[in-house]
Structures are given as structure tokens and as C-alpha cells.
Protein backbone atom coordinates (compact mmCIF):
# COMPACT_ATOMS: atom_id res chain seq x y z
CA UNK A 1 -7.05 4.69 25.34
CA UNK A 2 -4.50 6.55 27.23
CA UNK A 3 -1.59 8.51 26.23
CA UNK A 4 1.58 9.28 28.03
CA UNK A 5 3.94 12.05 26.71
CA UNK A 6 7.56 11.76 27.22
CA UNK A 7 10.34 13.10 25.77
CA UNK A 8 11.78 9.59 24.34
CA UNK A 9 14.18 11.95 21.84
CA UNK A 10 14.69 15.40 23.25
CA UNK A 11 17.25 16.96 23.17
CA UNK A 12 18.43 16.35 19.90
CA UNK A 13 20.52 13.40 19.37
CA UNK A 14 24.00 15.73 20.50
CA UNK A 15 26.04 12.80 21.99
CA UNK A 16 26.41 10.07 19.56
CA UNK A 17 28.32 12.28 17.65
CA UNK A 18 31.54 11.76 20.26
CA UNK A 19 29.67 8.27 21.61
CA UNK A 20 32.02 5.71 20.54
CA UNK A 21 34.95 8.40 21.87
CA UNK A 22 32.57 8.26 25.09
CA UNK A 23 31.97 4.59 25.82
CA UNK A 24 35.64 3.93 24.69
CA UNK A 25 37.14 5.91 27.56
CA UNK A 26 35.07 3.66 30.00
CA UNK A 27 37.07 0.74 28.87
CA UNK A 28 34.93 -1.33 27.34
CA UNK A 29 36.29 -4.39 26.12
CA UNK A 30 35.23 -5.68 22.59
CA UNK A 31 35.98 -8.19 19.65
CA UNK A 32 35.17 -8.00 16.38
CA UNK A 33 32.13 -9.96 15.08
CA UNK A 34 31.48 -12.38 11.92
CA UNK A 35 29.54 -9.39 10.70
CA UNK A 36 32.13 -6.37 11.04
CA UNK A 37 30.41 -5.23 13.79
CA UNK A 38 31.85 -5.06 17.70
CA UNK A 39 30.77 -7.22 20.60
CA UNK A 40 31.35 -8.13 23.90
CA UNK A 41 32.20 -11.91 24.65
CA UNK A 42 29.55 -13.91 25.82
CA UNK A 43 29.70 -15.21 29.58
CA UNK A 44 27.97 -18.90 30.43
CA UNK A 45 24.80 -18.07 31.55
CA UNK A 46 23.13 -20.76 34.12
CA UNK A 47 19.35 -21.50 32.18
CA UNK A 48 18.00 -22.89 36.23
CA UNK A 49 19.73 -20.12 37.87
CA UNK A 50 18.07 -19.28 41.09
CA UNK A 51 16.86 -15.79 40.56
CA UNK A 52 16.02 -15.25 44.17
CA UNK A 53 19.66 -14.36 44.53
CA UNK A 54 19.36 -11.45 42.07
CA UNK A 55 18.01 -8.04 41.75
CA UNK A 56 17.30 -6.13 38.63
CA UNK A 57 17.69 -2.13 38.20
CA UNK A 58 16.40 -1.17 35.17
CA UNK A 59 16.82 2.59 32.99
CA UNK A 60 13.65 3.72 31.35
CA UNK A 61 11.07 6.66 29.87
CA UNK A 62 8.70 7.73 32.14
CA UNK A 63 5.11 6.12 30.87
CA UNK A 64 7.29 3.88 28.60
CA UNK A 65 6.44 0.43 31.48
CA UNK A 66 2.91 -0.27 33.37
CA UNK A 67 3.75 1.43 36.87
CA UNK A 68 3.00 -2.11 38.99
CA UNK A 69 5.44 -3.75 36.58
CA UNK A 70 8.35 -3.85 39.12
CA UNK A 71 5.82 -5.40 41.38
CA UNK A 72 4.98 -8.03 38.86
CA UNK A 73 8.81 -8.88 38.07
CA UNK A 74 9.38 -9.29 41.57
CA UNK A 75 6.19 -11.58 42.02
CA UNK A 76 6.49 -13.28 38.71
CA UNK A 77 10.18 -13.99 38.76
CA UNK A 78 10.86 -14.41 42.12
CA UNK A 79 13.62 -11.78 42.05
CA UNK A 80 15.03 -9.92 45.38
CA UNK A 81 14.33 -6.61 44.16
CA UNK A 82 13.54 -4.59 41.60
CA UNK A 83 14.20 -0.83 40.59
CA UNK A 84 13.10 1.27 37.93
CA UNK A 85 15.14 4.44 37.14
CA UNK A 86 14.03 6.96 34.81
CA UNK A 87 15.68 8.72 31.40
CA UNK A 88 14.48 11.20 29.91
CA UNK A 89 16.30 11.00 26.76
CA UNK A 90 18.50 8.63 24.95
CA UNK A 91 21.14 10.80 26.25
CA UNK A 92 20.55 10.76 29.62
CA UNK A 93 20.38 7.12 29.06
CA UNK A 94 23.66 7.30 27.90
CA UNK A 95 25.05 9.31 30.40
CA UNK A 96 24.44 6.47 32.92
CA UNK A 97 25.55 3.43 30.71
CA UNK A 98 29.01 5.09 29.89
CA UNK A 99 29.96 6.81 32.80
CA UNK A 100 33.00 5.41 34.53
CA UNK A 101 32.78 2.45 36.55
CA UNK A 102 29.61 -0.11 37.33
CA UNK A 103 26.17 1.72 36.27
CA UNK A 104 24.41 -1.06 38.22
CA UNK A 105 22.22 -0.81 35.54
CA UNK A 106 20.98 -4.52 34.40
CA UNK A 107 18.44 -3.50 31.62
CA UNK A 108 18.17 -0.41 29.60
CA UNK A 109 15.67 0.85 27.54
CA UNK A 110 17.25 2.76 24.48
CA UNK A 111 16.65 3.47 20.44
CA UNK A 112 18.05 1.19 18.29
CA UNK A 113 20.89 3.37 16.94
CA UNK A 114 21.91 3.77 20.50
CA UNK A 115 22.35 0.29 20.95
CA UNK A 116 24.32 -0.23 18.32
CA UNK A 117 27.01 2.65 19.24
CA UNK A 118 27.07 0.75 23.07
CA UNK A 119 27.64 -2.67 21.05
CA UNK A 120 29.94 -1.53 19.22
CA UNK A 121 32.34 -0.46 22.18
CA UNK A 122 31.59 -4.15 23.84
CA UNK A 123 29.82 -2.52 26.31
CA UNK A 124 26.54 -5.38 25.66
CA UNK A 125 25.81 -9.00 26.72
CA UNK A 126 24.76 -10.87 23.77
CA UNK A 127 21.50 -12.10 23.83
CA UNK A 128 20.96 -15.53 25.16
CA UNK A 129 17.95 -16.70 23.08
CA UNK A 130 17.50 -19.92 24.86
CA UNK A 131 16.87 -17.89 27.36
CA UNK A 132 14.19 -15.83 26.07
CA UNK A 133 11.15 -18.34 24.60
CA UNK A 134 9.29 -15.54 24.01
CA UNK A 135 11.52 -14.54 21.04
CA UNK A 136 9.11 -16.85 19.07
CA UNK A 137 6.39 -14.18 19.68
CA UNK A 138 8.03 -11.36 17.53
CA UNK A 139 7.28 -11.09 14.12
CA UNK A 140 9.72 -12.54 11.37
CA UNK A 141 9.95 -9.14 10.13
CA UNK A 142 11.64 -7.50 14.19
CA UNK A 143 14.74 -9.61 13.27
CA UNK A 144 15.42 -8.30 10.44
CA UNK A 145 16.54 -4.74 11.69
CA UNK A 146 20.00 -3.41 9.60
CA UNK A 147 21.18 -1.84 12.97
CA UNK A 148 21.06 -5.53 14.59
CA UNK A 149 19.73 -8.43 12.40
CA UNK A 150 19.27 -11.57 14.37
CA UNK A 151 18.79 -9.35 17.59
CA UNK A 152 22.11 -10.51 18.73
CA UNK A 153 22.51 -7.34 21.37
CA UNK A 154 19.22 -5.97 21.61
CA UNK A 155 15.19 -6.97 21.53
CA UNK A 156 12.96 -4.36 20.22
CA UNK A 157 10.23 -3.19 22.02
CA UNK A 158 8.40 -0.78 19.95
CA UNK A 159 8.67 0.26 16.59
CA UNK A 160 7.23 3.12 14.25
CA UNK A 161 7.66 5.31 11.29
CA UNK A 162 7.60 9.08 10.57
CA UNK A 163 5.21 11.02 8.17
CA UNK A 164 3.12 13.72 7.47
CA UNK A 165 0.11 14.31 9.86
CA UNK A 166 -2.41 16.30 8.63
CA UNK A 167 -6.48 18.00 8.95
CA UNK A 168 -8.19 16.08 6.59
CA UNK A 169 -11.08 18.74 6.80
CA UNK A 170 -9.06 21.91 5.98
CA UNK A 171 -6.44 21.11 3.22
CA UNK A 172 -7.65 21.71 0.30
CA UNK A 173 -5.23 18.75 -1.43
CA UNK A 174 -3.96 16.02 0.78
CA UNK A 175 -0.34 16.01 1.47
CA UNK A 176 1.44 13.05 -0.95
CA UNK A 177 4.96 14.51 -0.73
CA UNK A 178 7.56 15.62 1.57
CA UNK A 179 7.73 18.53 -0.19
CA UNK A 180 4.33 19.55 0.67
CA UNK A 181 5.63 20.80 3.50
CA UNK A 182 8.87 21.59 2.89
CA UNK A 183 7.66 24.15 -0.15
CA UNK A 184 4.18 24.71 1.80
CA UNK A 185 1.68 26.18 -0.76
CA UNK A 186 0.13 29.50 0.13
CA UNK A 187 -3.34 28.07 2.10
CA UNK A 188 -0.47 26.51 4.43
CA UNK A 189 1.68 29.41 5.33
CA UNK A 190 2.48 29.41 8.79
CA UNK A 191 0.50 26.60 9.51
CA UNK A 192 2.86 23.53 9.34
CA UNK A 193 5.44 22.48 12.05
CA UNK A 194 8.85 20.53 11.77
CA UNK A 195 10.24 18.18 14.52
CA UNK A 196 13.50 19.55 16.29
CA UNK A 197 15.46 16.03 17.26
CA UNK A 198 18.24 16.36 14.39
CA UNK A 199 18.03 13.21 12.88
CA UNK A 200 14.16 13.61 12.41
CA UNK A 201 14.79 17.41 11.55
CA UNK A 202 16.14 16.42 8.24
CA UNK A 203 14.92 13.33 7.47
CA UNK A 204 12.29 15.02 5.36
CA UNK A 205 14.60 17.37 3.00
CA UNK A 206 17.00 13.94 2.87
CA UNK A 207 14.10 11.92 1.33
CA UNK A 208 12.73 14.56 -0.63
CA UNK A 209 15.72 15.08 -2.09
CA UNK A 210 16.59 11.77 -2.61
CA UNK A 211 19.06 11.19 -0.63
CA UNK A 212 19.51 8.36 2.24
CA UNK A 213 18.85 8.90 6.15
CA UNK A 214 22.31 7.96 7.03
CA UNK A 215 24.15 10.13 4.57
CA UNK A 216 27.18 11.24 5.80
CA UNK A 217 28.00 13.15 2.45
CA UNK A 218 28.99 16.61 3.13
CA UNK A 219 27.01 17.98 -0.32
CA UNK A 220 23.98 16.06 0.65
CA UNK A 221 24.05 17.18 3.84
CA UNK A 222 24.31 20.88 2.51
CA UNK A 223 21.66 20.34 0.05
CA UNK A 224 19.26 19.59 2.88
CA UNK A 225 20.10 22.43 5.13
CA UNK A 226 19.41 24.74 2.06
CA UNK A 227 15.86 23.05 1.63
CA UNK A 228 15.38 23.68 5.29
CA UNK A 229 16.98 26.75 5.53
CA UNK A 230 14.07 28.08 2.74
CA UNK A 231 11.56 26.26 4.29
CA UNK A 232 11.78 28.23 7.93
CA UNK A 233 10.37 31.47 6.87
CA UNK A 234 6.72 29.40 6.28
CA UNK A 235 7.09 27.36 9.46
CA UNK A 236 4.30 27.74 12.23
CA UNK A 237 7.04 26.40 14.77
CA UNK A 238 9.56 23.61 15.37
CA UNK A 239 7.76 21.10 17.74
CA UNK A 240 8.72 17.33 18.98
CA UNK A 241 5.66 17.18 21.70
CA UNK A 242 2.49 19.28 21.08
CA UNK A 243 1.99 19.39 17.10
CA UNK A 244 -0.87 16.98 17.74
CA UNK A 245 -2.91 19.61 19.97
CA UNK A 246 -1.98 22.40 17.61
CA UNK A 247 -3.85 19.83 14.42
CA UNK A 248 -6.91 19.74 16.75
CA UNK A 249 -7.30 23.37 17.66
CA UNK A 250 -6.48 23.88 13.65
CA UNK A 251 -3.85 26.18 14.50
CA UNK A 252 -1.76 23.72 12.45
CA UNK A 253 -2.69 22.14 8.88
CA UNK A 254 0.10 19.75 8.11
CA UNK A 255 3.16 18.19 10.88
CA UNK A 256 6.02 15.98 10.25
CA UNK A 257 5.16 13.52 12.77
CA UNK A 258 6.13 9.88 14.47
CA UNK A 259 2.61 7.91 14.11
CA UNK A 260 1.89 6.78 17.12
CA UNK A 261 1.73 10.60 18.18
CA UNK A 262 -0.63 11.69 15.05
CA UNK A 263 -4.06 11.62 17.10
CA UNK A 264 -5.62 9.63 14.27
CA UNK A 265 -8.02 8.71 16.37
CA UNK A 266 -9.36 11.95 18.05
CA UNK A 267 -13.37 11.71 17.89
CA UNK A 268 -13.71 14.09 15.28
CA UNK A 269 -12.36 11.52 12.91
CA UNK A 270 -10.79 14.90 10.63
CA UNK A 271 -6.67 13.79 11.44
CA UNK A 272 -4.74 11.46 9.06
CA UNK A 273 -1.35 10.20 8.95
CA UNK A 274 0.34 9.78 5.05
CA UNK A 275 3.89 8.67 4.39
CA UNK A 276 5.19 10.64 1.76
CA UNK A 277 5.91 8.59 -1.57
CA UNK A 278 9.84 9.55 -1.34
CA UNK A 279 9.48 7.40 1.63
CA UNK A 280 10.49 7.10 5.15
CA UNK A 281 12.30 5.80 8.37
CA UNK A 282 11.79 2.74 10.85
CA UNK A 283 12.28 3.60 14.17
CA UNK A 284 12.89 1.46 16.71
CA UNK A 285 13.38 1.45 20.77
CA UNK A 286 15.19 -1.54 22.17
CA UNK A 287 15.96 -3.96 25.56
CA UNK A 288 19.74 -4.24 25.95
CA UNK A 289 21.57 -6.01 28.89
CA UNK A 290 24.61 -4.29 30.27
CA UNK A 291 27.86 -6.74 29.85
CA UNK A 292 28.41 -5.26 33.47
CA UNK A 293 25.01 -6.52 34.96
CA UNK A 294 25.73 -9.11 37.83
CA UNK A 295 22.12 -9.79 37.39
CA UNK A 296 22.32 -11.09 33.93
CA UNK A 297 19.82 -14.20 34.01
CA UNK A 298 17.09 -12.28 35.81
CA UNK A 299 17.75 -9.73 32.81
CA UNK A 300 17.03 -12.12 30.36
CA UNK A 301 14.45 -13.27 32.58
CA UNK A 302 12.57 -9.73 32.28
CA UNK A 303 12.74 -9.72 29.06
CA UNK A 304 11.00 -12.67 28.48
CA UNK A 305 8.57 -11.32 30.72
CA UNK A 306 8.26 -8.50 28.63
CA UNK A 307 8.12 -10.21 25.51
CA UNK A 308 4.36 -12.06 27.18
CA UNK A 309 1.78 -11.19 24.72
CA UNK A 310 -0.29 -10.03 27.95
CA UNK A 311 2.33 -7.96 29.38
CA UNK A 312 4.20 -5.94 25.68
CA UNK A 313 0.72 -5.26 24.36
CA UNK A 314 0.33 -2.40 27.34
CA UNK A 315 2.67 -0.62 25.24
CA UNK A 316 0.27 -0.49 22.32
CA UNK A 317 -2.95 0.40 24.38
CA UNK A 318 -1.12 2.73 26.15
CA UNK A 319 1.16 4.84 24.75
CA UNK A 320 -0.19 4.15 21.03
CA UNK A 321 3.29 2.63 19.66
CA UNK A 322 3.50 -0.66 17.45
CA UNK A 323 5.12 -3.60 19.30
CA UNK A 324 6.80 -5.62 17.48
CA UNK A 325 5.18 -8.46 19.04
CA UNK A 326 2.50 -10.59 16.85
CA UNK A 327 1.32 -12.34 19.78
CA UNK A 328 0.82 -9.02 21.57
CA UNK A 329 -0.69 -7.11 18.79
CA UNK A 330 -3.45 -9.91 18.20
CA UNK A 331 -4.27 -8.91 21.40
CA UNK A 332 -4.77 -5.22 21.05
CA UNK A 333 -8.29 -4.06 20.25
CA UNK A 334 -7.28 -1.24 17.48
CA UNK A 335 -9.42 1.79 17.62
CA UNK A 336 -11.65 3.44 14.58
CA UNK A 337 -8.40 5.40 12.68
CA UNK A 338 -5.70 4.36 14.68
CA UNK A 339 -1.92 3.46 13.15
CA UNK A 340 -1.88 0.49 15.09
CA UNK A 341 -2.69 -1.77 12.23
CA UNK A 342 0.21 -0.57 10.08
CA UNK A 343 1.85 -4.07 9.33
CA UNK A 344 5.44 -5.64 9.49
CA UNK A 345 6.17 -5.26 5.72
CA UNK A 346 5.25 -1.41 5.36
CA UNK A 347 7.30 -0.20 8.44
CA UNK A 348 10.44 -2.21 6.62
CA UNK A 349 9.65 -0.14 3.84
CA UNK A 350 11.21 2.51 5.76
CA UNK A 351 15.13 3.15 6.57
CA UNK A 352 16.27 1.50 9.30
CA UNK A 353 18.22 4.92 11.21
CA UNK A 354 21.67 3.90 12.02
CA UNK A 355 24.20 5.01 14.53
CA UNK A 356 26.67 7.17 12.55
CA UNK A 357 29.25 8.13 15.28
CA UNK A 358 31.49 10.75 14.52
CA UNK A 359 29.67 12.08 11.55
CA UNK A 360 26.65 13.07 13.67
CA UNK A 361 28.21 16.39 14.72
CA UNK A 362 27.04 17.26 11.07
CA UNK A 363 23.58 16.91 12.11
CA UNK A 364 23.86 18.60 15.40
CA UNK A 365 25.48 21.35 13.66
CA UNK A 366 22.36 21.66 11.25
CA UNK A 367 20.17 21.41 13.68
CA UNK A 368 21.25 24.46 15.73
CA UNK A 369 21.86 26.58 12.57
CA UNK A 370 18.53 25.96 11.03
CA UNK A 371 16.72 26.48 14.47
CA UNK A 372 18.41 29.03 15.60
CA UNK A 373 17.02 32.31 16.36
């Protein structure tokens, strides 16, 4: 099984702090939903539209799609033309969606928080389900998510959780608690890392403490910088990308760490993956349609395509994420220790991380004062 590494969250989350300021100044119109949220008014979408007439640009991470898939889209759906641009980021993502005037994006691949700040500036098509069959594919469970129950504005396309990876072989007591590595014991000093990407940063001193992932409470928030503050001193590094290489070589014991990225399934068999018992988040990365898209059957049209057990479970084999597609994942052959086979029920254990718009500068500013220097 392959890997690809991409940067799907780095930088740190800096710009939905100002986001709904941002997509607001591009004139997005919106109307408030049953729900309290914002949405953009639906347009009359032809189900036999001839799809030969449209083309489809499309905003993703690098590895994140098979490489022939534009070739597929154009052969399967008859499309004029397809092209795949590439993020980064989220914010880079962003950057593109918001900037004045017509992206010419049609579909963009972005975390679920994300999608809810666009949504919530009208900046979305609603989601056509009749035009999407293969909604029946996802599991009860994927419409269920507190950023966008229902999937009105977005369909997920991966999904995951965040815990403690560890060296089974060279602990001497298997990690159980957040605090295991926030308060590392002696035998771990200078051998655990913390992720950088602010919202994953802290998620570990908010649980251990208590506390929810979307606090926006100043004390709580303060209360966690203070764990992390004492827990720097003891820290190996800060690292989003290579934690899992520094496990193998044993240069680290214990990571915070999203699961598809814990290599649970290197050949020595000696890495495991733990949620802590103060619990845990559910991230997810979603498909959203631009309200602006000319293109918006053939959008709904990929997505579908997508959503084809054969064609979403490349996601799992090859980048080592949960889809949130059963029909997919009955496909998947899992591997001796892999995550894969984490089910439905235990990743909405976790908290669902939610866009908190203005208050996010209080995570950017933790970020850069506990990582700093």
C-alpha cells in the first residue's frame, strides 16, 4: 500500500480567523436557513442535462485523487474538459474560493470546518441529492456531521480521528491518557512530538483538561496554553509530517497523531495508535460545489462519480484515510494493524471540529506563542 504525503493542514489554520470578514467582502449572497445556519439559494438544476456542454475545474491536495481521474471524468461523463488544480492547504484553498470575482472553480476539495465558514457566507450550491444516487453508499453515520447534518452543502470524502501514536516495543507503560504526553514521564523526555496546525496543537491540553475542541472561552483557552507552555521543555519537536519516520527510527516514543498517518502497519508490527480516554476529534475533508460554478450538473455529476464504491475506495488504499463510504470500504482489503477498520460509531465518538470564525485568532495566537523560538 502506498502513501502520499501532503500537507492537507499546513500552515496552521491562520485564515478562518478573519474568513467570514474574507468571503463577505466577495459579495456573497446568503439567506438564513431552517437551522440558523447561512445558505445560498438553490438554482433548478436540469437531472438530463447534456454534460457534453460543460467542463469541470476542480481545487485539490496533491495525492488526495488517482492521477488518470480527470481522464476517467472526461470518459465516464462525457464532459468537454476537465482540470485539476492543486492546494496545498485549506488556505490556499481558500485563497482561490474567496478571491474577488469568478474562481472558475466548480468543485473544491476542503475540511469540513472550511466548508461551513464558505456556507455560511452563501458562497455554496446546495446539494442536489437526486442528483447524486450514490449518496445511498455512505454510511448512516457521514450524515450525521454537527458542522453539516444532512450534507446539505458538502459530501465528505474522508474522515479520521487524532490520538496518540506510539512504540509498542519501547514504552515501558502504554500511553492511556493525553496527559501521557503532555506531563511525559522521565523514560520519555525528549522523545515525544506535538502537531503544529493550531487547532490540532491544542486539542490535546483541551481534552485533557476537560474542556471542548471548540471552546472559545478565554480561561480555557489560557488553561491550555499553560499545559502546553510546561509541556515544551520535554518536547522532541513540533511535527505535522515526519513523526511517523521519527517512531520507526525510535528517535521518537510517543506522537500526537491523525491515524491514517500512524504507520500501524510498518512490518515490524511494534507501532500502535490509542485514543486517549478524555477522548478525541472527528475530522473530516469534504466535496463542495461553488454557487458560482456554470458547470454545476457535471459537478454533481463528479461527485457521484466519486462517491462509486470502485472509484472512493482509492482513497483508502492509497493514502490510508477512512472513507466514509460503506460500499467503498467493503471493498478495501485492510492490512495486518492498519486503522482502516476503525468503524462509523467510534469516529462519532469524537468532536466534530467546527468553524469558529472570529474567535480563531485565539488559536493562531497560541500557536505562535507556544512554538515560538
Amino acid at each position: 500500500m502506498s502513501r502520499t504525503r501532503f500537507t492537507r493542514r499546513l500552515p496552521a489554520a491562520v485564515a478562518v480567523a478573519g474568513l467570514a470578514l474574507a468571503v463577505a467582502a466577495c459579495g456573497g449572497e446568503s439567506s438564513n436557513s431552517s437551522d440558523g445556519t447561512t445558505a445560498a439559494k438553490a438554482e433548478q438544476l436540469q437531472p438530463n442535462a447534456d454534460l457534453s456542454k460543460q467542463s469541470l475545474q476542480v481545487t485539490v491536495w496533491d495525492g488526495y485523487t488517482p492521477k488518470e481521474l480527470p481522464e476517467k471524468v472526461k470518459s465516464q461523463l462525457k464532459v468537454k474538459d476537465m482540470k485539476v488544480g492543486l492546494h496545498a492547504t485549506n488556505e490556499e484553498a481558500m485563497a482561490k474560493l474567496t478571491a474577488s470575482g469568478d474562481s472558475g472553480i466548480d468543485v473544491a476539495f476542503v475540511s469540513g470546518q472550511y466548508a461551513q465558514a464558505l456556507n455560511a457566507q452563501g458562497l455554496l450550491e446546495p446539494i442536489h441529492a437526486e442528483l447524486i444516487p450514490n449518496l445511498a453508499n455512505l454510511y448512516p453515520e457521514a450524515t450525521q456531521l454537527s458542522y453539516d447534518k444532512g450534507n446539505k452543502y458538502s459530501v465528505p470524502y474522508t474522515w479520521g480521528t487524532t490520538g496518540i501514536c506510539y512504540r509498542s516495543d519501547l514504552v515501558k507503560t502504554p500511553p492511556t491518557s493525553w496527559n501521557d504526553i503532555l506531563k511525559p514521564p522521565s523514560w520519555a523526555e525528549k522523545k515525544v512530538t506535538m502537531m503544529t496546525t493550531e487547532r490540532w496543537l491544542v486539542l490535546p491540553a483541551l481534552k485533557a483538561l476537560g474542556y471542548s475542541v471548540n471552546t472559545d472561552k478565554d480561561e480555557e483557552i489560557a488553561k491550555a496554553k499553560e499545559l502546553l507552555v510546561s509541556q515544551k521543555p520535554h518536547l522532541l519537536a513540533y511535527d505535522d509530517t515526519t513523526f511517523g519516520d521519527k517512531l520507526k527510527s525510535g528517535e521518537a516514543l510517543m506522537v500526537e497523531a491523525w491515524d491514517g498517518w500512524c504507520p500501524t502497519t510498518d512490518e515490524k508490527q511494534n507501532i500502535k495508535f490509542v485514543v486517549p480516554k478524555e477522548g478525541s476529534d472527528l475530522w473530516v475533508d469534504t466535496m463542495v460545489i461553488m454557487k458560482s460554478s456554470k458547470n454545476k450538473e457535471a459537478a454533481h455529476a463528479f461527485i457521484n462519480m466519486i462517491l462509486d464504491p470502485e472509484t472512493h475506495r482509492w482513497a483508502a488504499e492509497n493514502i490510508n484515510y477512512k472513507v466514509p463510504n460503506k460500499a467503498a470500504m467493503d471493498k478495501v482489503t485492510i492490512a495486518k494493524g492498519s486503522l482502516l477498520d476503525i468503524k462509523p460509531a467510534e469516529l462519532l465518538n469524537g468532536e466534530s471540529i467546527i468553524d469558529l470564525g472570529q474567535a480563531s485568532t485565539k488559536f493562531s495566537r497560541l500557536s505562535q506563542e507556544v512554538t515560538a523560538g
